[in-house]
N, C-alpha and C. Protein backbone atom coordinates (compact mmCIF):
# COMPACT_ATOMS: atom_id res chain seq x y z
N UNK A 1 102.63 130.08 119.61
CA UNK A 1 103.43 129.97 118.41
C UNK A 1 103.57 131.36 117.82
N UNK A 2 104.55 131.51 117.72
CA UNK A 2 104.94 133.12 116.82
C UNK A 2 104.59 132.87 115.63
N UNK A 3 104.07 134.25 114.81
CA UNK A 3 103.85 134.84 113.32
C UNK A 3 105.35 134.03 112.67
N UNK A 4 106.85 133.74 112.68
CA UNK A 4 107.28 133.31 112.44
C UNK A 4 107.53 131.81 112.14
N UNK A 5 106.59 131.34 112.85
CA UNK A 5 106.92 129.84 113.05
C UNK A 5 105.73 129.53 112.17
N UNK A 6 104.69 130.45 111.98
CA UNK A 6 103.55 130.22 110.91
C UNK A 6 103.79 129.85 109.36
N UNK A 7 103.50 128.60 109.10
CA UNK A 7 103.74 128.47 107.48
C UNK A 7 102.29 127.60 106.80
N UNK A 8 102.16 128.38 105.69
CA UNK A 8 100.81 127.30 104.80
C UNK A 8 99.53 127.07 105.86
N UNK A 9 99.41 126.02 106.58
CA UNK A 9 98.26 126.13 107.38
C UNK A 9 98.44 126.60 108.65
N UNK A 10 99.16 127.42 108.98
CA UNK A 10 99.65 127.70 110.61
C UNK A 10 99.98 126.91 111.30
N UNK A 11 100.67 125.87 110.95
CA UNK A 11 101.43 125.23 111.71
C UNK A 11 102.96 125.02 111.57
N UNK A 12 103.66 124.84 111.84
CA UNK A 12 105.29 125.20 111.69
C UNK A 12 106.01 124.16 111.65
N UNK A 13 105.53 123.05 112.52
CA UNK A 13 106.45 122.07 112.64
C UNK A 13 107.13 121.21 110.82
N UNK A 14 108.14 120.94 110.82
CA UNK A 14 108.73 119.88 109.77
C UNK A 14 108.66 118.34 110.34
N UNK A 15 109.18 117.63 109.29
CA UNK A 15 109.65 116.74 109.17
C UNK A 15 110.91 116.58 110.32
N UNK A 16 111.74 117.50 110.15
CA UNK A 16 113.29 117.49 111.08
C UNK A 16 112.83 117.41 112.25
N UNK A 17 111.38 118.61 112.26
CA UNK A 17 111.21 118.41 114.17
C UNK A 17 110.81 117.36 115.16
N UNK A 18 110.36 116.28 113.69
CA UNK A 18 109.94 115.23 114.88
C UNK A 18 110.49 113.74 114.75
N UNK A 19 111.69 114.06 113.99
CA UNK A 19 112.27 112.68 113.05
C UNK A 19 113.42 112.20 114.70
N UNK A 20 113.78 111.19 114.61
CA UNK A 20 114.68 110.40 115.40
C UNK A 20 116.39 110.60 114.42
N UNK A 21 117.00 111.17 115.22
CA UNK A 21 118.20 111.50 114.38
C UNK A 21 118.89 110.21 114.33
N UNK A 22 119.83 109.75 113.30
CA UNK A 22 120.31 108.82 113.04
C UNK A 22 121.43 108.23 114.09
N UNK A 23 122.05 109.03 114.70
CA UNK A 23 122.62 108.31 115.68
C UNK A 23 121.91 107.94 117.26
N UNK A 24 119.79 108.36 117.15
CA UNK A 24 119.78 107.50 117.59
C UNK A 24 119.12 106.24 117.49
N UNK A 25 119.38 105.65 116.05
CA UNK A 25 118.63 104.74 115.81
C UNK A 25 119.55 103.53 115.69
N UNK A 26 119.21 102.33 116.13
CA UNK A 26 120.00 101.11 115.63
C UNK A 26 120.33 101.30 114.51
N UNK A 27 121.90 100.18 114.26
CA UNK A 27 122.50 100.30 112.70
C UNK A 27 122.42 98.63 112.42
N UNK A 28 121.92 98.51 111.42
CA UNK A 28 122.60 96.89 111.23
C UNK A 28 123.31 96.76 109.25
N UNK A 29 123.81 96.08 109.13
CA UNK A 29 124.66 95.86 108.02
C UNK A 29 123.89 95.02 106.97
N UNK A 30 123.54 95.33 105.81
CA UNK A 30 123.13 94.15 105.28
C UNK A 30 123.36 92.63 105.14
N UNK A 31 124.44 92.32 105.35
CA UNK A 31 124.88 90.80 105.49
C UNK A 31 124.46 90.59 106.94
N UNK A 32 124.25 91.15 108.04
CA UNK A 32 123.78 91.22 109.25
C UNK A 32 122.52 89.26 109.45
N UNK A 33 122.96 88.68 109.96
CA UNK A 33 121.65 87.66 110.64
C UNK A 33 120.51 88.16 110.94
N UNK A 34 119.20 87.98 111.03
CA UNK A 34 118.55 88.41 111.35
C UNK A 34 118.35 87.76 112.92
N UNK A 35 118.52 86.87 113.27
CA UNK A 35 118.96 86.46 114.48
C UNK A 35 119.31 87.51 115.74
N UNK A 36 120.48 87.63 115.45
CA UNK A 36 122.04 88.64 115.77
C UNK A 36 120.61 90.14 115.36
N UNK A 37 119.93 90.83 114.97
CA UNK A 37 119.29 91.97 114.22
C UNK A 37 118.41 91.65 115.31
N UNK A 38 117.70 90.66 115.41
CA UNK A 38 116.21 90.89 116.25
C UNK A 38 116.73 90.64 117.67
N UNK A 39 117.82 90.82 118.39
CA UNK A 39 118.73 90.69 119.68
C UNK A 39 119.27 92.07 119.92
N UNK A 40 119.73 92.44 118.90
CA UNK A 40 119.89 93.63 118.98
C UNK A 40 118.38 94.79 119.02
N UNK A 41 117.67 95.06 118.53
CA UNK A 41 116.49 95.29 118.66
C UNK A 41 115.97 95.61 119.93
N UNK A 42 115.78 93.91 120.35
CA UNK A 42 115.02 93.88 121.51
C UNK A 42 115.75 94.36 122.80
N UNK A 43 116.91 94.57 122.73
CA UNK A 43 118.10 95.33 124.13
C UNK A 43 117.69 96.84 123.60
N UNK A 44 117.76 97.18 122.32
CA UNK A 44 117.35 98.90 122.11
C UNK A 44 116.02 99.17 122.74
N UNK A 45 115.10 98.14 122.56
CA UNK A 45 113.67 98.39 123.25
C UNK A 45 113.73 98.83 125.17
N UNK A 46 114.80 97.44 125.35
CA UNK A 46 114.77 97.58 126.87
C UNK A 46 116.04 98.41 127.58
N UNK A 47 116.40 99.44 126.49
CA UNK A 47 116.93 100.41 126.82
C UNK A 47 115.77 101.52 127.55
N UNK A 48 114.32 101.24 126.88
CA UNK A 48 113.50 102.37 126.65
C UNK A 48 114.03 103.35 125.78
N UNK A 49 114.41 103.34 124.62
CA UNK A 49 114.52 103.88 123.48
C UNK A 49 113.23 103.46 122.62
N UNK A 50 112.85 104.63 121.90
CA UNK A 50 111.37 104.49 121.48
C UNK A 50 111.42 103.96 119.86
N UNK A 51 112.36 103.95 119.42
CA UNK A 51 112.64 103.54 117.63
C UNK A 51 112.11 102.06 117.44
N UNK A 52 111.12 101.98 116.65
CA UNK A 52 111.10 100.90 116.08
C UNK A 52 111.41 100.07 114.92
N UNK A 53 112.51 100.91 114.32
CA UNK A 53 112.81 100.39 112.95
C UNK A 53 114.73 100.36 113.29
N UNK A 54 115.39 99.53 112.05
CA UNK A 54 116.77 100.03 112.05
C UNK A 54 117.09 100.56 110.71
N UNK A 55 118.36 101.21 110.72
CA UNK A 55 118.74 101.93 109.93
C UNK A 55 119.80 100.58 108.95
N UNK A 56 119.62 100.45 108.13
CA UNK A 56 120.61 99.53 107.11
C UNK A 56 121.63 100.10 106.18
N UNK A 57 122.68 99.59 106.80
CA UNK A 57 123.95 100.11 105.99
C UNK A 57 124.52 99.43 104.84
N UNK A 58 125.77 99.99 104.17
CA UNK A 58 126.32 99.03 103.23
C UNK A 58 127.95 99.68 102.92
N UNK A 59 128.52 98.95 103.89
CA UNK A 59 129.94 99.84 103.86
C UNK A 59 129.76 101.73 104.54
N UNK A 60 129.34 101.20 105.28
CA UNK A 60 128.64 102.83 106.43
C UNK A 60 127.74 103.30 105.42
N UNK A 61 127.41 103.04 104.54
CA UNK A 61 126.17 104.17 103.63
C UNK A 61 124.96 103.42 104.08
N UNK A 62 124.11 104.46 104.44
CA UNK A 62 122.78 103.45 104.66
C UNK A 62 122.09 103.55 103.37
N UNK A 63 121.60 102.47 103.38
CA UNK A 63 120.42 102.14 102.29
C UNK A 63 118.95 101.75 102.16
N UNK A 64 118.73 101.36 103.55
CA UNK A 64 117.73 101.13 104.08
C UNK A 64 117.20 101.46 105.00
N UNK A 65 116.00 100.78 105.33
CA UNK A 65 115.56 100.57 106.93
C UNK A 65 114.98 99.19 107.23
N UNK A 66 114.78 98.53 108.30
CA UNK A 66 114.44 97.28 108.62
C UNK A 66 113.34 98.04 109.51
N UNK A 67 112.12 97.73 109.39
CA UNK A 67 110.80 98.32 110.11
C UNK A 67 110.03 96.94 110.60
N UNK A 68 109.22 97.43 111.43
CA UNK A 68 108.40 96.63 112.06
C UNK A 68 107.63 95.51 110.60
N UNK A 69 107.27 96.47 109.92
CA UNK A 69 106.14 95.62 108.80
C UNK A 69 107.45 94.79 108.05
N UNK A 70 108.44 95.27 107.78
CA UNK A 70 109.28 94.75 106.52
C UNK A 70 109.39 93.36 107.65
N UNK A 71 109.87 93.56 109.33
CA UNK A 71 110.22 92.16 109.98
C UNK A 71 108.80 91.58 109.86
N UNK A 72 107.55 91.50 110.10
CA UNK A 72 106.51 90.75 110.24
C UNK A 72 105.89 90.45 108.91
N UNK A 73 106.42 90.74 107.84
CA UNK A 73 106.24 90.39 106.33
C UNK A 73 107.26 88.89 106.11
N UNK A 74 108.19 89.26 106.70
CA UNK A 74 109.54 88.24 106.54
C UNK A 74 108.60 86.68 107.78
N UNK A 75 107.85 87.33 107.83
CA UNK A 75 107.22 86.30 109.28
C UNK A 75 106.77 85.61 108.55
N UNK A 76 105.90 85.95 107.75
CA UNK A 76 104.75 85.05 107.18
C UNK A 76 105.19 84.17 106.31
N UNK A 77 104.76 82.66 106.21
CA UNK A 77 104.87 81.52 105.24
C UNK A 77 105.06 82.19 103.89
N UNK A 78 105.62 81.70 102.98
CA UNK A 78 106.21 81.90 101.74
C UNK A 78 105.23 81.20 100.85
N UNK A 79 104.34 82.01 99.88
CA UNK A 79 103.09 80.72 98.84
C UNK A 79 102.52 79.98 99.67
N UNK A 80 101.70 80.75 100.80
CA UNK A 80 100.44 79.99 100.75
C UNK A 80 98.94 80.37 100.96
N UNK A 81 97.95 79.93 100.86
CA UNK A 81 96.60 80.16 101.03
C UNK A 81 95.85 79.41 101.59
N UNK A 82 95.53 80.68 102.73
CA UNK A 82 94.77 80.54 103.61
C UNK A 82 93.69 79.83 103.64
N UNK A 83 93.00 80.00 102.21
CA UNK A 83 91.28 79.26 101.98
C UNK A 83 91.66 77.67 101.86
N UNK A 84 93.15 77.14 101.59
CA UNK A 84 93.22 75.71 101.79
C UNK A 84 93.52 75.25 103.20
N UNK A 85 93.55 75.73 103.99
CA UNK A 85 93.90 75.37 105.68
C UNK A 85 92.67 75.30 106.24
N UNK A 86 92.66 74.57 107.34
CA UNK A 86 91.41 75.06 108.34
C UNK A 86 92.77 75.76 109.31
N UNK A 87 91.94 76.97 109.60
CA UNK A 87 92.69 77.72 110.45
C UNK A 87 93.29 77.07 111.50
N UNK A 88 92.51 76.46 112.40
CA UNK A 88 93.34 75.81 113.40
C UNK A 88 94.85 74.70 113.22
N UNK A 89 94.80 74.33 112.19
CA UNK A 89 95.46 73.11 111.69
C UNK A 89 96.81 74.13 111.33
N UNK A 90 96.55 75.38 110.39
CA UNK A 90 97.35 76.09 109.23
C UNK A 90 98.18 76.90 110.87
N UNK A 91 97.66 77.61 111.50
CA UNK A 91 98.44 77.88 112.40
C UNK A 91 98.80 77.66 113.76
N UNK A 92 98.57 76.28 113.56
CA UNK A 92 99.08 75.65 115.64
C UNK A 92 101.03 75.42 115.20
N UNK A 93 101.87 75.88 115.85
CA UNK A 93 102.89 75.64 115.79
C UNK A 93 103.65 76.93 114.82
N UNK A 94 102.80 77.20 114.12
CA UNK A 94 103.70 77.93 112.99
C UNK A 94 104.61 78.74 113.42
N UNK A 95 104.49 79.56 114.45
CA UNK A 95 104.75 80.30 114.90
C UNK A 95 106.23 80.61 115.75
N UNK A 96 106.60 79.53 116.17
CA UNK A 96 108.36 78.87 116.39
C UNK A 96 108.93 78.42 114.84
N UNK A 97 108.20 77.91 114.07
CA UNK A 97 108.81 77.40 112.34
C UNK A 97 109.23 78.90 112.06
N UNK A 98 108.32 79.80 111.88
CA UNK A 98 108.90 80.69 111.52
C UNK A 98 109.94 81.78 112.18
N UNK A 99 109.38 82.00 113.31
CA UNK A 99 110.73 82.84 114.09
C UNK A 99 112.01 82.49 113.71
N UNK A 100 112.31 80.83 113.76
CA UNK A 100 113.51 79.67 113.56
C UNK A 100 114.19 80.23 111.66
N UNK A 101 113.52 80.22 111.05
CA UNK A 101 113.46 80.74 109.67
C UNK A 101 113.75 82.38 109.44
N UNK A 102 112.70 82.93 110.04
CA UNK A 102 113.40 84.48 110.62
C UNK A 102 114.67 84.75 111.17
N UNK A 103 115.55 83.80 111.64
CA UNK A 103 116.53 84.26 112.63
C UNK A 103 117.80 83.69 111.13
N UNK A 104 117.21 82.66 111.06
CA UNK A 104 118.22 82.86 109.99
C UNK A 104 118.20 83.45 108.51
N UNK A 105 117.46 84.20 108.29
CA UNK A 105 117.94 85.24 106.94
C UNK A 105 118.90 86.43 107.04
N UNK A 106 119.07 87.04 106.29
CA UNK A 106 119.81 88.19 106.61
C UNK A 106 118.77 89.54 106.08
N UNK A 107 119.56 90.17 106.91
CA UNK A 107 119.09 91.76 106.71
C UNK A 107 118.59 92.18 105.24
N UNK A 108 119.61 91.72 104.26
CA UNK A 108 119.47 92.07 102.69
C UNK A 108 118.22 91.49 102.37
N UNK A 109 117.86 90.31 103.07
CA UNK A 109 116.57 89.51 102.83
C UNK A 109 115.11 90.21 103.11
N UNK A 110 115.11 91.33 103.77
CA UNK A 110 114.08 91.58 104.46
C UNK A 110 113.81 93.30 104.46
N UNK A 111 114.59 94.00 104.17
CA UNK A 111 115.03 95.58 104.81
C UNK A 111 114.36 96.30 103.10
N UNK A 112 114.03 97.61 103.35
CA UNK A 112 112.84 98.03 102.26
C UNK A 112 114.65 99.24 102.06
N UNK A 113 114.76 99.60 100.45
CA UNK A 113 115.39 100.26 100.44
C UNK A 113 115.36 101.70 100.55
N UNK A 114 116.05 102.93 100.43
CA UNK A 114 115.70 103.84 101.25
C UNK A 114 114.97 105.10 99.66
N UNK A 115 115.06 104.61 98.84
CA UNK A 115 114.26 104.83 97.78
C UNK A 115 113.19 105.24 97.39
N UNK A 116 112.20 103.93 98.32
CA UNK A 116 110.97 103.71 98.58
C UNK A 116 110.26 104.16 99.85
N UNK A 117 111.05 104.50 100.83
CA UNK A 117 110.81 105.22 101.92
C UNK A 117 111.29 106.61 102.66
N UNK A 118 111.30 107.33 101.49
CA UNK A 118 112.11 108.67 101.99
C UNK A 118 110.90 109.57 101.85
N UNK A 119 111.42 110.54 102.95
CA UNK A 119 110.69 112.05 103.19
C UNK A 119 111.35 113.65 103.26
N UNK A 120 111.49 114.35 102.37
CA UNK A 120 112.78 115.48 102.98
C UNK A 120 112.11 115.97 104.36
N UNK A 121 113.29 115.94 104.88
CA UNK A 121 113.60 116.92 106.55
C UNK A 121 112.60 118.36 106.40
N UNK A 122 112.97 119.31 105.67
CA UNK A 122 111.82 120.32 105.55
C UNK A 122 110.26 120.24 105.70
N UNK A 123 109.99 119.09 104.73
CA UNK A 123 108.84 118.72 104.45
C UNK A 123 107.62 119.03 105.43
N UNK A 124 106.93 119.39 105.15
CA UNK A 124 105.67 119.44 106.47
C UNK A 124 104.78 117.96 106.91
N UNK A 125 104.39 118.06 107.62
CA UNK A 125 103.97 116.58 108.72
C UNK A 125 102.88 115.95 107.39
N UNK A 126 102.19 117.01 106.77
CA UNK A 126 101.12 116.18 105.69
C UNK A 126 101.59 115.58 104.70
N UNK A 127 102.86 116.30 104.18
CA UNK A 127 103.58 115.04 103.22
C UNK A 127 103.61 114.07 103.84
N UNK A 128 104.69 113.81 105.36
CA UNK A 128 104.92 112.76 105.82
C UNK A 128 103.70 111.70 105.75
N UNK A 129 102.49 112.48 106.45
CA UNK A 129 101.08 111.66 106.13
C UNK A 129 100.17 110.99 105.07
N UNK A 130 100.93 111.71 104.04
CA UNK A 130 100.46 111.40 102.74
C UNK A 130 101.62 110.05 102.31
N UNK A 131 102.93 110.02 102.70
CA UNK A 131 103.32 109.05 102.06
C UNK A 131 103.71 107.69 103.45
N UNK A 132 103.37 107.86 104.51
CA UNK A 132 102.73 107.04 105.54
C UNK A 132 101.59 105.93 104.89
N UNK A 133 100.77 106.97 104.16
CA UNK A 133 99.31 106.13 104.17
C UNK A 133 99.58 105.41 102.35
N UNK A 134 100.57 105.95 101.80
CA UNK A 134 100.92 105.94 100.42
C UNK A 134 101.83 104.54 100.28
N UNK A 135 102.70 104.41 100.97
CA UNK A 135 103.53 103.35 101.24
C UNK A 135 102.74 102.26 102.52
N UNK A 136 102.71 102.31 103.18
CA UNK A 136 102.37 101.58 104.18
C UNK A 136 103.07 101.29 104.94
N UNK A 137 104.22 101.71 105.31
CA UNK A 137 104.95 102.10 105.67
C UNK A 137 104.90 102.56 107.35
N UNK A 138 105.40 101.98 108.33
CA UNK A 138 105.72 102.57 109.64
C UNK A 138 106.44 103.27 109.61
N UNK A 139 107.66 103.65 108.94
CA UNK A 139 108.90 104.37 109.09
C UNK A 139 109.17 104.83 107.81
N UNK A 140 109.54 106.44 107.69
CA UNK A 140 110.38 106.53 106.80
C UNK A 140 111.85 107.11 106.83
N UNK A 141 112.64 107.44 106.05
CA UNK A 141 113.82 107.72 105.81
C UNK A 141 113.36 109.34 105.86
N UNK A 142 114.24 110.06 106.79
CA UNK A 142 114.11 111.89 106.78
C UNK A 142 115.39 112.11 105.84
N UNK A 143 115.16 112.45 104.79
CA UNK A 143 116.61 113.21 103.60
C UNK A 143 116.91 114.32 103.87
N UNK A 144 117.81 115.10 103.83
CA UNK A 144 118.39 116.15 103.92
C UNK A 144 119.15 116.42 102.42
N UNK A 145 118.44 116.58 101.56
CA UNK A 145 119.21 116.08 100.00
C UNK A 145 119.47 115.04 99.42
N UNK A 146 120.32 114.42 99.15
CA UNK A 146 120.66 112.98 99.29
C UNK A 146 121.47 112.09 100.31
N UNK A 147 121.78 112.57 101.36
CA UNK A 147 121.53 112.15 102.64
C UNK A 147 120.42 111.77 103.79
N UNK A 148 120.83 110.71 103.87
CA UNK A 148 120.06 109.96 105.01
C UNK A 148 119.94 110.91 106.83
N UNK A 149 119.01 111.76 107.45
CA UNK A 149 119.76 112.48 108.61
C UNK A 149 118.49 111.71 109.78
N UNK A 150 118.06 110.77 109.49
CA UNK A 150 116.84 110.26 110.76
C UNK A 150 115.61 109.95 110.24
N UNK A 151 115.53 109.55 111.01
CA UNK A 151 114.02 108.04 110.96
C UNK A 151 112.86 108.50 111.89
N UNK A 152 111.54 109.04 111.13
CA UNK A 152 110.10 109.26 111.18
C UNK A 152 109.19 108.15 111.33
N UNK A 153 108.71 107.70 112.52
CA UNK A 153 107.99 107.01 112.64
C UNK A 153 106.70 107.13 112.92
N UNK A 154 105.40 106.47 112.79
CA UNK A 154 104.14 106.82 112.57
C UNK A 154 103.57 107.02 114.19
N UNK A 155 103.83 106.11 115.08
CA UNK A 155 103.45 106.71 116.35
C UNK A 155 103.92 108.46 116.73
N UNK A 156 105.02 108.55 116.10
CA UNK A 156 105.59 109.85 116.68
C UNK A 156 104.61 111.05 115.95
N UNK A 157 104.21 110.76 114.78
CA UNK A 157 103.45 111.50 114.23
C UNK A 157 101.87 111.25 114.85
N UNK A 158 101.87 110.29 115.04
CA UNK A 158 100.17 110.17 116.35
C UNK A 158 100.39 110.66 117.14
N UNK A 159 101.26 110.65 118.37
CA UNK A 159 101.47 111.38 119.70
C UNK A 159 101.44 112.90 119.10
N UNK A 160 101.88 113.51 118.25
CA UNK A 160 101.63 115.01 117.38
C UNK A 160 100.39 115.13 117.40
N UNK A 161 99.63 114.30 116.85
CA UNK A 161 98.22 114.37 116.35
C UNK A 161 97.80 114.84 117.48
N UNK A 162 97.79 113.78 118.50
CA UNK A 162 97.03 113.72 119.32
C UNK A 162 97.20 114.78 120.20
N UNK A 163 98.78 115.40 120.27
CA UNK A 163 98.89 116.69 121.34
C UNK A 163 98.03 117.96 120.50
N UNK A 164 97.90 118.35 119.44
CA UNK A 164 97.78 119.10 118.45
C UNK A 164 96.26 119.02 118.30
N UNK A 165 95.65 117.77 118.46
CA UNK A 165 94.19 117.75 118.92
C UNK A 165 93.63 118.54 119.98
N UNK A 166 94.56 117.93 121.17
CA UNK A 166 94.06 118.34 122.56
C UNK A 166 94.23 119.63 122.58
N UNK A 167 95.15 120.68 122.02
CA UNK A 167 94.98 122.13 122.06
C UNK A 167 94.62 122.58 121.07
N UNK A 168 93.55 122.20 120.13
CA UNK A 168 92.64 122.57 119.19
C UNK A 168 93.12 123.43 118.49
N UNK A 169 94.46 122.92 117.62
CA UNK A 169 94.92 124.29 116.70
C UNK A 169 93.99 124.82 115.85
């Protein structure tokens, strides 16, 4: 790494360098099915495209993202508790009820707005880490000002870790 590329703790990389640029992330529309959303998805997966979130629009402006946690939040039963079930009983079957229920909401139903999940592009990887662990969040929104320019996801920042480990910066 060059004296140039050195910033704050000697490391250089941004936010921009490791974000998924927006055209290549799925788009879905807020009025979107979630049906029609989790079909689409699963063909981007078996593209071998590595994104796990989509980008949510509204008349081409995005506004969101649809992430792994926001879909498996939308999974779970609506008001209830656990300490009144016996486990076995509370979840034999559930599990088709809800997919069936999942497929039909829409996008607007489920997708975190981009508000609550933004990071600027400049930014260095420890912000990103700080508002990873701050939000809870798998994915956030990379800004470029008030533009939307690509989607940061938390594995991509582990595979970093982990290369960045192995050569003991």
């Amino acid at each position: 790494m060059t004296s140039s590329n050195m910033k704050g703790d000697g490391y250089g990389k941004k936010v921009r360098d490791l974000m998924t640029p927006l055209e290549k992330v799925p788009w879905v529309d807020l009025g979107d099915d979630m049906g029609d959303t989790i079909h689409l998805l699963y063909n981007f997966r078996q593209d071998c495209r590595s994104c796990n979130s989509a980008v949510v629009s509204s008349d081409g402006k995005v506004v969101g993202l649809l992430t792994m946690r926001s879909i498996l939040e939308a999974l779970e039963p609506e008001a209830f508790n656990v300490n009144q079930w016996s486990v076995p009983v509370f979840w034999s079957g559930l599990w088709t009820e809800q997919v069936k229920k999942l497929n039909s909401k829409k996008v607007s139903d489920i997708f975190v707005p981009i508000k609550m999940v933004g990071v600027h592009a400049d930014g260095c990887l420890m912000r990103a880490v700080y508002c990873f662990n701050k939000t809870k969040m798998p994915a956030l929104a990379v800004l470029d000002g008030p533009n939307v320019i690509g989607v940061l996801e938390v594995p991509v920042i582990y595979e970093e870790l982990l290369r960045n480990g192995q050569q003991n910066i």
